[in-house]
C-alpha atoms as a PDB file:
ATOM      1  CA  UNK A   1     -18.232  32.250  25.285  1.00  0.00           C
ATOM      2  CA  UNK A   2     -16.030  29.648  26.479  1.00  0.00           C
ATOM      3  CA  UNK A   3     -15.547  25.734  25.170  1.00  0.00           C
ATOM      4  CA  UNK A   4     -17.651  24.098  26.984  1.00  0.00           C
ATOM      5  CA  UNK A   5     -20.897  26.283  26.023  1.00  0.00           C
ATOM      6  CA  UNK A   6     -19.909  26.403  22.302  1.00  0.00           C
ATOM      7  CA  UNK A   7     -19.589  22.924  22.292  1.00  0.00           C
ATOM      8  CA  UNK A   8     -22.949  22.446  24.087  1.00  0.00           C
ATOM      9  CA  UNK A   9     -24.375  24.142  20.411  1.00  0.00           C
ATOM     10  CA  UNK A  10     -25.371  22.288  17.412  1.00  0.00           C
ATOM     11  CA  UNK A  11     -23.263  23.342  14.395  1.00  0.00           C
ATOM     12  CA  UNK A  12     -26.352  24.455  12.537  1.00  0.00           C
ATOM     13  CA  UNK A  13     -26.890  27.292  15.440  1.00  0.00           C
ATOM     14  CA  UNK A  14     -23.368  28.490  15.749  1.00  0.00           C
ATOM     15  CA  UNK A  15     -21.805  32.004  14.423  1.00  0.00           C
ATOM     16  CA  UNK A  16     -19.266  31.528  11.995  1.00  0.00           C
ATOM     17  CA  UNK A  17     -16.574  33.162  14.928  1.00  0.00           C
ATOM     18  CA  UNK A  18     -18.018  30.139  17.589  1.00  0.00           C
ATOM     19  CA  UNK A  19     -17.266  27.462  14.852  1.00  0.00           C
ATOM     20  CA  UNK A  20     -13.613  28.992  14.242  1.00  0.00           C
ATOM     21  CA  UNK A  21     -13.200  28.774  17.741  1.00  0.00           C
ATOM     22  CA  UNK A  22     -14.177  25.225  18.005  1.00  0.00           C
ATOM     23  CA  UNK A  23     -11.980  24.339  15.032  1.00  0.00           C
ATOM     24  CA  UNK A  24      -8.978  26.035  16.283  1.00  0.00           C
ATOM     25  CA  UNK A  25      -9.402  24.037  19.639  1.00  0.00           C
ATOM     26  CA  UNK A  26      -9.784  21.171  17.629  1.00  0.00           C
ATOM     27  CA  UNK A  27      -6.660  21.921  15.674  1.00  0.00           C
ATOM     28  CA  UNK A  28      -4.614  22.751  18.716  1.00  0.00           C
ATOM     29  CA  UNK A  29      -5.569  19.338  20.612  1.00  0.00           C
ATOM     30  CA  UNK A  30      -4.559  17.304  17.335  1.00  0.00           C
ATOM     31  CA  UNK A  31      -0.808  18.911  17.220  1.00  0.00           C
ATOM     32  CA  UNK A  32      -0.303  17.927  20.798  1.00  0.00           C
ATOM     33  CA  UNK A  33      -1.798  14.560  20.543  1.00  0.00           C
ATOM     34  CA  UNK A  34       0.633  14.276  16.811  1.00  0.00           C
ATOM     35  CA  UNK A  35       3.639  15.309  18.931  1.00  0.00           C
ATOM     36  CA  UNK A  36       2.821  12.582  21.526  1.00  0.00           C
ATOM     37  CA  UNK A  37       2.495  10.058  19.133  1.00  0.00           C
ATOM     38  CA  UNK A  38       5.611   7.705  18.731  1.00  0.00           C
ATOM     39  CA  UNK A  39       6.586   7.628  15.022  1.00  0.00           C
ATOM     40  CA  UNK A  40       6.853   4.037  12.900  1.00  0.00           C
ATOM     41  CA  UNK A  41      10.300   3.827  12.002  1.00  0.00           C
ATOM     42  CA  UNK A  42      10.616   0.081  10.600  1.00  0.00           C
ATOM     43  CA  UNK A  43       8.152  -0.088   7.659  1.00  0.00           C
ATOM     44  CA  UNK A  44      10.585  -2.393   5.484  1.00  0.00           C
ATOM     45  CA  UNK A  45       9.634  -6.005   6.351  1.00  0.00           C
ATOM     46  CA  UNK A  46       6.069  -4.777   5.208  1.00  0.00           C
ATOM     47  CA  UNK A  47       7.155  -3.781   2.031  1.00  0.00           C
ATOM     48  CA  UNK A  48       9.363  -6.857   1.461  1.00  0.00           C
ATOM     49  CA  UNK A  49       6.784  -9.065   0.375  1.00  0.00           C
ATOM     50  CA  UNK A  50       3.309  -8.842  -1.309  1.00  0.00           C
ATOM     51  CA  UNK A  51       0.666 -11.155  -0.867  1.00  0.00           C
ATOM     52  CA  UNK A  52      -1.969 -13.186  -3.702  1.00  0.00           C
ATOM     53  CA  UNK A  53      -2.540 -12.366  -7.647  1.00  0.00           C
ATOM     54  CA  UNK A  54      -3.060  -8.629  -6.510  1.00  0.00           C
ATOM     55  CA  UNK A  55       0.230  -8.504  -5.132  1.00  0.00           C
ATOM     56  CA  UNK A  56       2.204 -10.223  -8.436  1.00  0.00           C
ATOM     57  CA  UNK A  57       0.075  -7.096 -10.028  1.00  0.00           C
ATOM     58  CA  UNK A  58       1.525  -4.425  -8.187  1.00  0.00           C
ATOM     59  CA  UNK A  59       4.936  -5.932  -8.258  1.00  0.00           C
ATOM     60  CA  UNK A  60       5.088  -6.055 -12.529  1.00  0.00           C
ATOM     61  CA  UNK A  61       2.461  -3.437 -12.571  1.00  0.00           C
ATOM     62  CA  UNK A  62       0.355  -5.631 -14.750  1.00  0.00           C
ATOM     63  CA  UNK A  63      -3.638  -7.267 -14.945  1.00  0.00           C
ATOM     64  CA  UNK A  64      -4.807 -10.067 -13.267  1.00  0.00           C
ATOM     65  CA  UNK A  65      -4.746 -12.465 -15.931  1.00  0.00           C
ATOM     66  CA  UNK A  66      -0.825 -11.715 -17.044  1.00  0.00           C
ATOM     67  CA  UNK A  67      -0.289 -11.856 -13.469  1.00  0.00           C
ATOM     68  CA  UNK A  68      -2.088 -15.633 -13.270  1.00  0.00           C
ATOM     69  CA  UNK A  69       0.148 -16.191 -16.419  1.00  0.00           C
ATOM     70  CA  UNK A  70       3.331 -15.203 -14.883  1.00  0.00           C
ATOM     71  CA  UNK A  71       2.582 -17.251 -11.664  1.00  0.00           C
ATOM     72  CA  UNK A  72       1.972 -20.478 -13.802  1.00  0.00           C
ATOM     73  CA  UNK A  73       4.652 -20.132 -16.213  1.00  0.00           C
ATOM     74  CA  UNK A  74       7.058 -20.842 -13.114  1.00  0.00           C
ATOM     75  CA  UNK A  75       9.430 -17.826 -13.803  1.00  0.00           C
ATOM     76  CA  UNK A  76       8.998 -16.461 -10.722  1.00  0.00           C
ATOM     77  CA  UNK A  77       8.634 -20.385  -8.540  1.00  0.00           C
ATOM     78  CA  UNK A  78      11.248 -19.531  -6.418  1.00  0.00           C
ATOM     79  CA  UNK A  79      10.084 -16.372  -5.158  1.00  0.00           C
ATOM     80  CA  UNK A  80       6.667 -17.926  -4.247  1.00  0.00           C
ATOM     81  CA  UNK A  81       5.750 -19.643  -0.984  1.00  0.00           C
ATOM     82  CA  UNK A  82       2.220 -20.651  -1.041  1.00  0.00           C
ATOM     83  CA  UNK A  83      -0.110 -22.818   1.204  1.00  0.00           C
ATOM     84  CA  UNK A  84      -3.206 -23.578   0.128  1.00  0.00           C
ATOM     85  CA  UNK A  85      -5.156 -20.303  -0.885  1.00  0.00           C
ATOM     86  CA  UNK A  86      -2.415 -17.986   0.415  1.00  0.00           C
ATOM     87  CA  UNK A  87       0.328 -16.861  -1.508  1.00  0.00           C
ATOM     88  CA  UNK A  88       2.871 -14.844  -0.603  1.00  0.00           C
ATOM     89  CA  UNK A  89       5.647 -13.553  -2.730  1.00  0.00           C
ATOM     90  CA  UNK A  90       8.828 -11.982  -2.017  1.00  0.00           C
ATOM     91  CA  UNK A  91       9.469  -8.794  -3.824  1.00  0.00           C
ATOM     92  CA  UNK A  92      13.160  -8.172  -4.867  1.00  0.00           C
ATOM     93  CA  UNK A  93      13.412 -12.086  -5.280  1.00  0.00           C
ATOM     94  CA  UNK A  94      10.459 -11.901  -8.335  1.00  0.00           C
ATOM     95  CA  UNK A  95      11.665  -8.972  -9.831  1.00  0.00           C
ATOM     96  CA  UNK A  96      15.055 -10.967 -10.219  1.00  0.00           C
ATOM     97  CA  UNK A  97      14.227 -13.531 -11.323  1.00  0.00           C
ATOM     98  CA  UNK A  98      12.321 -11.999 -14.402  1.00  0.00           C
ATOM     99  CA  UNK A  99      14.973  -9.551 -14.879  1.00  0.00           C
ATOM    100  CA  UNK A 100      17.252 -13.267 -15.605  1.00  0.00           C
ATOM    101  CA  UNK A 101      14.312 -14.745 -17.318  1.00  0.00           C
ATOM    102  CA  UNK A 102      14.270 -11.711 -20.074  1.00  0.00           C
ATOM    103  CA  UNK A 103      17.879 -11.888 -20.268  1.00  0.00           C
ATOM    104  CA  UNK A 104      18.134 -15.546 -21.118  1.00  0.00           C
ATOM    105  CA  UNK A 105      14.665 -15.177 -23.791  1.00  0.00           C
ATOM    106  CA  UNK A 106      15.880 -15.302 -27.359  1.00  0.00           C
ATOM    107  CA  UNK A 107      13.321 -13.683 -29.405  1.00  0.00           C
ATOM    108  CA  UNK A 108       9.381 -14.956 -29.447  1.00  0.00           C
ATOM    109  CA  UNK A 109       7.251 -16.096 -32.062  1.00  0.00           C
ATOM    110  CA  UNK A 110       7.796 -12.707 -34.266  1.00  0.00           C
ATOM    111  CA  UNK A 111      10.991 -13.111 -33.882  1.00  0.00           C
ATOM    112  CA  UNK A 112      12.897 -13.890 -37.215  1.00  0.00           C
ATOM    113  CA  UNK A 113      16.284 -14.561 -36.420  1.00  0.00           C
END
């Protein structure tokens, strides 16, 4: 049989050879259209910045409401830009300026020094 009458089939009606035929066509016209296909080479500015509460999340890998608590206590200010609703955060910029935050933080309220 060729293509066009095994395609002309419903699935439900075809042998189990006519359906590996179809498949391998299928599989065939996806490796040329893959090798056609022009490849995404600049993916850093995407990564550069993350965007709301979710995005302070996946930055300190932490929940919502320590992320809420980070963003107010102002460690991180300078590595927020927000207007109105929107807020957009720059990655390495946060991460730095917690890593100096913990550095300069003397001990907590357990602390007994």
């Amino acid at each position: 049989m060729d293509l066009s009458s095994i395609l002309s089939l419903p699935i439900g009606l075809m042998t189990g050879a006519q359906f590996l035929t179809l498949m391998a066509e299928a599989y065939r016209n996806r490796k040329e259209n893959e090798s056609e296909a022009i490849p995404v080479t600049n993916t850093e500015d995407d990564s550069r910045y993350a965007y709301g509460i979710p995005g302070i999340c996946e930055i300190f890998g932490c929940s919502k409401p320590t992320a809420q608590r980070i963003k107010r206590s102002g460690v991180i200010k300078d590595a927020i830009t927000q207007y109105g609703r929107t807020i957009v955060i720059d990655r390495h910029k946060a991460l730095e300026l917690a890593c100096e935050a913990d550095n300069k933080r003397k001990g907590g309220r357990r602390c007994k020094k």
